[in-house]
Protein backbone atom coordinates (compact mmCIF):
# COMPACT_ATOMS: atom_id res chain seq x y z
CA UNK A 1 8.20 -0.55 114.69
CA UNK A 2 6.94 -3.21 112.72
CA UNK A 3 3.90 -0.98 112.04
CA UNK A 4 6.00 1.21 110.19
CA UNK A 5 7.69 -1.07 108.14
CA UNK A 6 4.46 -2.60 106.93
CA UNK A 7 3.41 0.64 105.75
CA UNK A 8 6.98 1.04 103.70
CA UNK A 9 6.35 -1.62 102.06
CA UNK A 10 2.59 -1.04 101.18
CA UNK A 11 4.04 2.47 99.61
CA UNK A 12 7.33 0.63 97.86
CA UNK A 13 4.61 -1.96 96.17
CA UNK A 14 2.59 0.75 95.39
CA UNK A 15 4.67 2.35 93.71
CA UNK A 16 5.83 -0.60 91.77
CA UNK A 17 2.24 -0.82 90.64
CA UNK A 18 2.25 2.31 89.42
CA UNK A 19 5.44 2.34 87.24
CA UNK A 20 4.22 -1.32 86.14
CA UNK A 21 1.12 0.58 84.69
CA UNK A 22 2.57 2.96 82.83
CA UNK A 23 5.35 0.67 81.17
CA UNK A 24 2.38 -1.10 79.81
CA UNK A 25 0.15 1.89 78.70
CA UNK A 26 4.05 3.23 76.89
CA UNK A 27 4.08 -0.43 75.34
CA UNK A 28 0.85 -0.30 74.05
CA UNK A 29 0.87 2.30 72.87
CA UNK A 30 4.06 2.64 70.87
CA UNK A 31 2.58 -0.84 69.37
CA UNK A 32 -0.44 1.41 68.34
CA UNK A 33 1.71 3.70 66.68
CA UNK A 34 4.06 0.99 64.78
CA UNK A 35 0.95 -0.95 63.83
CA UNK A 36 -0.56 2.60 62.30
CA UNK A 37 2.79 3.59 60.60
CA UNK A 38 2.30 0.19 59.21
CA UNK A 39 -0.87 0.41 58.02
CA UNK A 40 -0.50 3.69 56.43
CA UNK A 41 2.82 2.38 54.39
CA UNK A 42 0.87 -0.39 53.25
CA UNK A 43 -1.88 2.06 51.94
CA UNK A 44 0.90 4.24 50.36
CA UNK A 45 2.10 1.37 48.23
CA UNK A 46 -1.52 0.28 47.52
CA UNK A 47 -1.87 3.73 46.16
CA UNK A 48 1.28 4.10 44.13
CA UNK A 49 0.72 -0.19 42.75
CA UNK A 50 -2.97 1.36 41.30
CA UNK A 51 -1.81 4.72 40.47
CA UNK A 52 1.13 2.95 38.13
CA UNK A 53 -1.38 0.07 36.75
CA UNK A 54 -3.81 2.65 35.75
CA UNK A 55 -0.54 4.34 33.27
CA UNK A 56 0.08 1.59 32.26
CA UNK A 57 -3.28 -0.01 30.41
CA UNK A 58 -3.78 4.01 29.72
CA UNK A 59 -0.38 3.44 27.68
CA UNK A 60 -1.12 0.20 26.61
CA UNK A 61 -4.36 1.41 25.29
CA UNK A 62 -2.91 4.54 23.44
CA UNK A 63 -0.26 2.17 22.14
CA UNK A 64 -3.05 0.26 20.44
CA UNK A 65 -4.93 2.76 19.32
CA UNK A 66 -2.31 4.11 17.57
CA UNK A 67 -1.51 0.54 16.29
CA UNK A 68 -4.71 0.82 14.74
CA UNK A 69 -5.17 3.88 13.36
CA UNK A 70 -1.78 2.91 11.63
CA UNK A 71 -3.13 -0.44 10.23
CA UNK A 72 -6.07 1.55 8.90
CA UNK A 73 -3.68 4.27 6.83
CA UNK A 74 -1.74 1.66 5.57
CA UNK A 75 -4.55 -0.54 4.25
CA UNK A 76 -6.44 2.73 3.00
CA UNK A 77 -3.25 3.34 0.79
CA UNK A 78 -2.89 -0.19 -0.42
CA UNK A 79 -6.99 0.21 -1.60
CA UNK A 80 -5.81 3.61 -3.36
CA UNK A 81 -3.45 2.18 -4.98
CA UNK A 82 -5.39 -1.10 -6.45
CA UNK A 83 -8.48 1.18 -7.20
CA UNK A 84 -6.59 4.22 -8.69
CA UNK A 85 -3.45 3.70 -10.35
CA UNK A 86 -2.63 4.46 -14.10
CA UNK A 87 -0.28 2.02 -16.38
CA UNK A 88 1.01 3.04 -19.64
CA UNK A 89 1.83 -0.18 -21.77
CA UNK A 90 3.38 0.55 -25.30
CA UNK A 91 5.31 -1.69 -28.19
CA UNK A 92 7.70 0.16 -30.17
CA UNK A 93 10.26 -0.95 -32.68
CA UNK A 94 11.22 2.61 -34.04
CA UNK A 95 10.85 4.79 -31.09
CA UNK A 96 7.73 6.54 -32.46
CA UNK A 97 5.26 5.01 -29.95
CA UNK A 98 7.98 5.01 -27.12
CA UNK A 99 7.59 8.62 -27.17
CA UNK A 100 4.01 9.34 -27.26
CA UNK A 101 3.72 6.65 -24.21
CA UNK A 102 6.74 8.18 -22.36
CA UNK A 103 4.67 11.74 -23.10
CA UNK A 104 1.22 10.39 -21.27
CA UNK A 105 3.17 8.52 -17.98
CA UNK A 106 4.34 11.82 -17.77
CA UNK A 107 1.27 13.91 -17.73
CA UNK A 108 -0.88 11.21 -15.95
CA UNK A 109 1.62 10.40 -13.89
CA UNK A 110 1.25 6.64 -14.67
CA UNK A 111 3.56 3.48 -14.91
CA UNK A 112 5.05 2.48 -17.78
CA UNK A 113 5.40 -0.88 -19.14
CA UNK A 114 7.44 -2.36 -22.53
CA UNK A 115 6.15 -4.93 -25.10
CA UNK A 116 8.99 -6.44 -25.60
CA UNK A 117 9.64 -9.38 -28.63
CA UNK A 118 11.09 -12.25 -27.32
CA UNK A 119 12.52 -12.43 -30.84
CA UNK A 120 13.55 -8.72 -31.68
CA UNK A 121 12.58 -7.37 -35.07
CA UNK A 122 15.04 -6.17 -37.58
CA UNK A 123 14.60 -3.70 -40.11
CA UNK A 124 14.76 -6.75 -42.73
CA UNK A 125 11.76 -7.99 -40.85
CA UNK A 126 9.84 -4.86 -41.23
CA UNK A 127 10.18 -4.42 -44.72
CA UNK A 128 6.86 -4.07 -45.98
CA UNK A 129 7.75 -4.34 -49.69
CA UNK A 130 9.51 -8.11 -48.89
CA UNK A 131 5.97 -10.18 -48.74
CA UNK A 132 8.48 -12.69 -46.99
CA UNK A 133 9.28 -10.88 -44.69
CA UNK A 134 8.46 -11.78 -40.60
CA UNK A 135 6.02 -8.79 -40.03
CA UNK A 136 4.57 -9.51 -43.48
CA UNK A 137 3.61 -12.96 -42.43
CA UNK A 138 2.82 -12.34 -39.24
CA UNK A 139 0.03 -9.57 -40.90
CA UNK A 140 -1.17 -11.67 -42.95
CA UNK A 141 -2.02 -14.53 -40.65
CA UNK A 142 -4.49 -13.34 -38.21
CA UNK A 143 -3.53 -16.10 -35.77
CA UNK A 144 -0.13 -15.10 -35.12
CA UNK A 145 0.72 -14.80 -31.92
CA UNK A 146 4.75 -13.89 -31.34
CA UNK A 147 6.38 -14.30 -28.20
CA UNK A 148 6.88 -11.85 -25.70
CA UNK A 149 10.17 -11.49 -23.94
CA UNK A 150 9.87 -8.89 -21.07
CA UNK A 151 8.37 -10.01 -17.56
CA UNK A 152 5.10 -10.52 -16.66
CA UNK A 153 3.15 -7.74 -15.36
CA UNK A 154 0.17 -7.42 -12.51
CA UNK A 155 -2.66 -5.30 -12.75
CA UNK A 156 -3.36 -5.06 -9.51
CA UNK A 157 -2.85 -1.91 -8.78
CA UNK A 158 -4.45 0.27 -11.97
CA UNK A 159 -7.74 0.69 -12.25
CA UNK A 160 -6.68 2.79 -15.93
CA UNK A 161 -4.55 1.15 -18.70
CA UNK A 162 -3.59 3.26 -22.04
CA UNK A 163 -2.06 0.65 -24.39
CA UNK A 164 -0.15 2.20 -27.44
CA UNK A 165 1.61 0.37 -30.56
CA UNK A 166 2.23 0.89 -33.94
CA UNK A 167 0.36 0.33 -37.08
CA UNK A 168 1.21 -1.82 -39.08
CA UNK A 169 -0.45 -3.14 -42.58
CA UNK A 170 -3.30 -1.27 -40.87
CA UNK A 171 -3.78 -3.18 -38.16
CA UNK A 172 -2.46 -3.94 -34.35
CA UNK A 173 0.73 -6.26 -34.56
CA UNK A 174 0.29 -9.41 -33.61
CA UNK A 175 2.44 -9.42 -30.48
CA UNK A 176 -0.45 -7.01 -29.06
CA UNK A 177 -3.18 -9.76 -29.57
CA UNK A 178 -0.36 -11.74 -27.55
CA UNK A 179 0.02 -9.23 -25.23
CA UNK A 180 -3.78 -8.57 -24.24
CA UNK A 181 -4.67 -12.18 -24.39
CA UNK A 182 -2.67 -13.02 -21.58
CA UNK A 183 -4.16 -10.89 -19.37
CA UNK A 184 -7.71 -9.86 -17.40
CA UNK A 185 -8.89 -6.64 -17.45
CA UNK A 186 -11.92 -7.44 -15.52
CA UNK A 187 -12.55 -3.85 -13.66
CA UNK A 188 -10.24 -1.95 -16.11
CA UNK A 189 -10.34 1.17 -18.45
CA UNK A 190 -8.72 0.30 -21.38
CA UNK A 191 -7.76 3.08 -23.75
CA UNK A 192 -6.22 2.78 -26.68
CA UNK A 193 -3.66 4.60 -28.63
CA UNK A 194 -1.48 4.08 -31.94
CA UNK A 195 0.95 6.04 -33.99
CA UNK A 196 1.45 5.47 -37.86
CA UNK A 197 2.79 7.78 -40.46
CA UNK A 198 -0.98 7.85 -42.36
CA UNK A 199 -2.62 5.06 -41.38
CA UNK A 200 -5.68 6.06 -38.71
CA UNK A 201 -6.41 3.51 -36.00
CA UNK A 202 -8.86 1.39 -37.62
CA UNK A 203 -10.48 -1.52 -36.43
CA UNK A 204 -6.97 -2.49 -34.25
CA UNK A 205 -8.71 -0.89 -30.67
CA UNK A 206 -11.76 -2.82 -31.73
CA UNK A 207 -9.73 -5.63 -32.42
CA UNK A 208 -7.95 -6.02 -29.03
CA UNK A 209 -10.73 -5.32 -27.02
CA UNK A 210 -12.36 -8.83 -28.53
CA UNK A 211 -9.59 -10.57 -28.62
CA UNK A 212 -8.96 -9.47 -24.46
CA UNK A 213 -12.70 -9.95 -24.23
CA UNK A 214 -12.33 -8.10 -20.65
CA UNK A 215 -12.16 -4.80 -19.58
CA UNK A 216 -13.97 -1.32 -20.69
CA UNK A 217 -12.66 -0.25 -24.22
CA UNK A 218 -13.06 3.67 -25.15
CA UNK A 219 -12.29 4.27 -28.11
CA UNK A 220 -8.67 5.05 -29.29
CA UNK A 221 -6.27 7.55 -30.88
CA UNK A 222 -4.13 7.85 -33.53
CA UNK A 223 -1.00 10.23 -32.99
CA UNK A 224 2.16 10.98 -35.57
CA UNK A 225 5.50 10.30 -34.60
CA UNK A 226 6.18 13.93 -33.42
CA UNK A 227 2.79 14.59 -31.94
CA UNK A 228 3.43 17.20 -28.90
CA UNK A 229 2.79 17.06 -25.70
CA UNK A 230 -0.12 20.00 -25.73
CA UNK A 231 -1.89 17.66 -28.60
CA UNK A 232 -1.12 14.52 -26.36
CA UNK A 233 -2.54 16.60 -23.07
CA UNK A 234 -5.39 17.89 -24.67
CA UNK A 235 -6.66 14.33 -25.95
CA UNK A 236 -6.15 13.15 -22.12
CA UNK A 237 -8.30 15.68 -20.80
CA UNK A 238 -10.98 14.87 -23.11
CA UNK A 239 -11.35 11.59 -22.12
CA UNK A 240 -12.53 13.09 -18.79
């Protein structure tokens, strides 16, 4: 009898063993798995962290290359401008010169700037028959310089310059020697232009170019108050 119980118990521990065994082997390995389910989320958000770091300096490098290649337009056009723009700057009292310099903006394409007399003339002071008259003194004294009332002007941006006035007594009027005095045209094609009812051009482009004593001077042209714009055009493309 107590043979047999001995060998009950020898097959209940056993057993015990046995189911001990394999609730460690089922522990170990559902840690195997958790540990690898682990591991391969930690790879997946590895992956995705690089994946969205490499978009991002690839957009942060198109961003500025584009930055760049925007810079480099907008200074090209700022160089375009200061090397290659056109200016048109007249004097007029009667409207004669006005026209002719509205005429070559308009075919050039240019700017157009006004002389304007700080002091405006009146048709008593350009009475060339009064020898006291303001224009008549101001002729006659070569070192007359009247005022000029419009703004101030840059040259930055022409690299061309056609300068028109009047003639008067033969000659430039003095607010012109003012005018190109005040300036530098260092860089600059100068060209000059003049309207008169007889009277040809003269020695006033000569004139102004010393008195500037900067810029390249080519030699100017004398138009009537109703010259056209085919005589105006054709003189322009000549100068080409």
């Amino acid at each position: 009898m107590r043979k047999k119980i001995l060998m009950m118990a020898a097959v209940l521990l056993a057993l015990g063993l046995t189911a001990c065994s394999n609730n460690d082997g089922q522990a170990v390995n559902d840690a195997n798995q958790t540990i690898q389910a682990e591991s391969a989320q930690e790879t997946d958000i590895s992956d995705n962290s690089e994946e969205k770091n490499n978009n991002e300096n690839l957009g942060s490098a198109l961003n500025t290359k584009d930055e760049i290649a925007k810079d480099s337009s907008s200074e090209q056009t700022d160089n375009t401008k200061q090397n290659g723009g056109t200016l048109v700057v007249y004097f007029s009292v009667t409207g004669n010169t006005k026209s002719v310099a509205e005429k070559i903006a308009e075919i050039t394409g240019a700017d157009i700037y006004e002389i304007k007399a700080a002091q405006e003339y009146t048709d008593a002071d350009l009475n060339w028959n009064d020898s006291s008259s303001r224009s008549t003194k101001e002729q006659n004294d070569s070192s007359a310089r009247p005022e000029i009332g419009s703004e101030a002007i840059s040259f930055e941006r022409y690299s061309t310059i056609y300068i028109g006035y009047p003639i008067w007594w033969g000659q430039e009027p003095r607010i012109m020697d003012t005018f190109v005095e005040s300036y530098n045209f260092d860089g600059i094609t100068v060209i000059p232009f003049c309207t008169s009812g007889s009277s040809g051009i003269g020695k006033s482009g000569q004139n102004l170019a010393d008195n500037a004593g900067s810029g390249n001077w080519l030699e100017g042209k004398r138009f009537g108050g109703g010259a056209s714009e085919d005589e105006i055009r054709s003189w322009i493309e000549g100068l080409q």
